[in-house]
C-alpha atoms as a PDB file:
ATOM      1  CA  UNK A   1      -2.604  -5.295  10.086  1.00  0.00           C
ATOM      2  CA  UNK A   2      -2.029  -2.009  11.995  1.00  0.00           C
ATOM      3  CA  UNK A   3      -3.100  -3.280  15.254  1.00  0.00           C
ATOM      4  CA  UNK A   4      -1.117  -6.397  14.545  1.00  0.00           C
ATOM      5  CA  UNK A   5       2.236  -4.032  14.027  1.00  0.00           C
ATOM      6  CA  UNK A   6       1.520  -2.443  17.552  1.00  0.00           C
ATOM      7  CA  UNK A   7      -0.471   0.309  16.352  1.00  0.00           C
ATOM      8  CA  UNK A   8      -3.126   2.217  17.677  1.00  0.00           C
ATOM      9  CA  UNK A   9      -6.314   3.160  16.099  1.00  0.00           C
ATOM     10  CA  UNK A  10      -6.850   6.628  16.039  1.00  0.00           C
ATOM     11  CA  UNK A  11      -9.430   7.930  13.935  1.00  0.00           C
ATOM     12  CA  UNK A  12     -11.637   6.280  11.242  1.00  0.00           C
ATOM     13  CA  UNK A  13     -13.419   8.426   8.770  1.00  0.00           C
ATOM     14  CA  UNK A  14     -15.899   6.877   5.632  1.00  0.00           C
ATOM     15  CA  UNK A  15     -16.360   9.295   3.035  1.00  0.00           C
ATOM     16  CA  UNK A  16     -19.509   8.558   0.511  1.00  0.00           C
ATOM     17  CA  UNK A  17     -17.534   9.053  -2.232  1.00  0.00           C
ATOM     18  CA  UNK A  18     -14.101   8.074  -4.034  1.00  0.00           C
ATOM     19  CA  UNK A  19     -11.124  10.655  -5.694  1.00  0.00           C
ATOM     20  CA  UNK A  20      -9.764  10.176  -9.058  1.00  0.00           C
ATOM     21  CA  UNK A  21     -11.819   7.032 -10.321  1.00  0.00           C
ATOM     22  CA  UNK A  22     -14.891   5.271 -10.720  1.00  0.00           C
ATOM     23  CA  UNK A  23     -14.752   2.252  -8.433  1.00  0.00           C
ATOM     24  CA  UNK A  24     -17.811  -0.175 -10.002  1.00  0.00           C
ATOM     25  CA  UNK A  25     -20.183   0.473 -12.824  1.00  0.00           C
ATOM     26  CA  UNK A  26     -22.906   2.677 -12.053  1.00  0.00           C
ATOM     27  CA  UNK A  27     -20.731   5.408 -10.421  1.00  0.00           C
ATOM     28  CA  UNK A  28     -21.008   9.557 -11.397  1.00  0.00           C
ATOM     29  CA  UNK A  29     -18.887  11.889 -11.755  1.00  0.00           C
ATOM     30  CA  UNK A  30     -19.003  14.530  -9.189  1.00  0.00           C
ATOM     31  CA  UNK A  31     -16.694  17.953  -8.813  1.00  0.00           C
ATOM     32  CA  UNK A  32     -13.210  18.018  -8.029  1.00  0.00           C
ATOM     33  CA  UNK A  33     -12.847  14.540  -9.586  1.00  0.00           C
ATOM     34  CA  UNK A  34     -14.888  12.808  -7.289  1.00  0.00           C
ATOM     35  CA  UNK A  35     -17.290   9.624  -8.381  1.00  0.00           C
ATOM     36  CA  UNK A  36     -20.286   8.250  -5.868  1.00  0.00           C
ATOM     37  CA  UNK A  37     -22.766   5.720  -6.427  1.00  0.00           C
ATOM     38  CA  UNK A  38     -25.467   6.714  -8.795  1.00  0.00           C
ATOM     39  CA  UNK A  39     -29.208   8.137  -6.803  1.00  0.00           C
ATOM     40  CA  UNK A  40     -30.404   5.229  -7.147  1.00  0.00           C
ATOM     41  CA  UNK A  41     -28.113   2.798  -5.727  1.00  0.00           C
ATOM     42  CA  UNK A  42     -27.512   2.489  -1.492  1.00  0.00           C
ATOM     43  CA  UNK A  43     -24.646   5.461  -0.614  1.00  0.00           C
ATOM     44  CA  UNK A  44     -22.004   2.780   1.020  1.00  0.00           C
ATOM     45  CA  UNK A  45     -18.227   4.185   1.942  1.00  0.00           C
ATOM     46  CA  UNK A  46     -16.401   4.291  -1.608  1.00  0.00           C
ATOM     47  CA  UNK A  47     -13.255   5.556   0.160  1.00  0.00           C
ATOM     48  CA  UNK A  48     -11.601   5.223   4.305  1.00  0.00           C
ATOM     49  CA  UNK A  49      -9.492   7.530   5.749  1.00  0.00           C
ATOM     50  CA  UNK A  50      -7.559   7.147   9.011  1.00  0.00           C
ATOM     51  CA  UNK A  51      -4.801   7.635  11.452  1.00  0.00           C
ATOM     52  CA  UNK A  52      -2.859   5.335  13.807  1.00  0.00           C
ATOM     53  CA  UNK A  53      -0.276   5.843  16.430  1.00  0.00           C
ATOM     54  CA  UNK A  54       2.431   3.937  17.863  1.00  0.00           C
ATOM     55  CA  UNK A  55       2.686   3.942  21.202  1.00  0.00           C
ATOM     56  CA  UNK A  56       6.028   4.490  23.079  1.00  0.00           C
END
C-alpha cells in the first residue's frame, strides 16, 4: 500500500518483541511492557517499524 500511494521505502526495522500486549499464547512479559516469544519458541519479528517518503 505505501508504494502503491507513491511512496518511498525508507527504512524497515523488525524488533523481536511487541509493546503493550501479548500477541499469541506462549508470549512473556518482559520490562517496560514488552512481551516476546517464550525461550523456547523461534524469536520471529512480533512488531515492524518504518519510514516512507514521498517524493516531490
Amino acid at each position: 500500500m505505501l508504494l502503491d500511494a507513491g511512496l518511498r521505502l525508507e527504512t524497515l526495522r523488525e524488533y523481536p518483541y511487541a509493546n503493550g500486549f501479548p500477541a499469541f499464547e506462549g508470549t512473556v512479559a518482559l520490562p517496560g511492557g514488552r512481551f516476546a516469544p517464550s525461550p523456547d519458541r523461534p524469536v520471529i519479528p512480533m512488531m515492524l517499524g518504518l519510514t516512507a517518503r514521498k517524493d516531490s
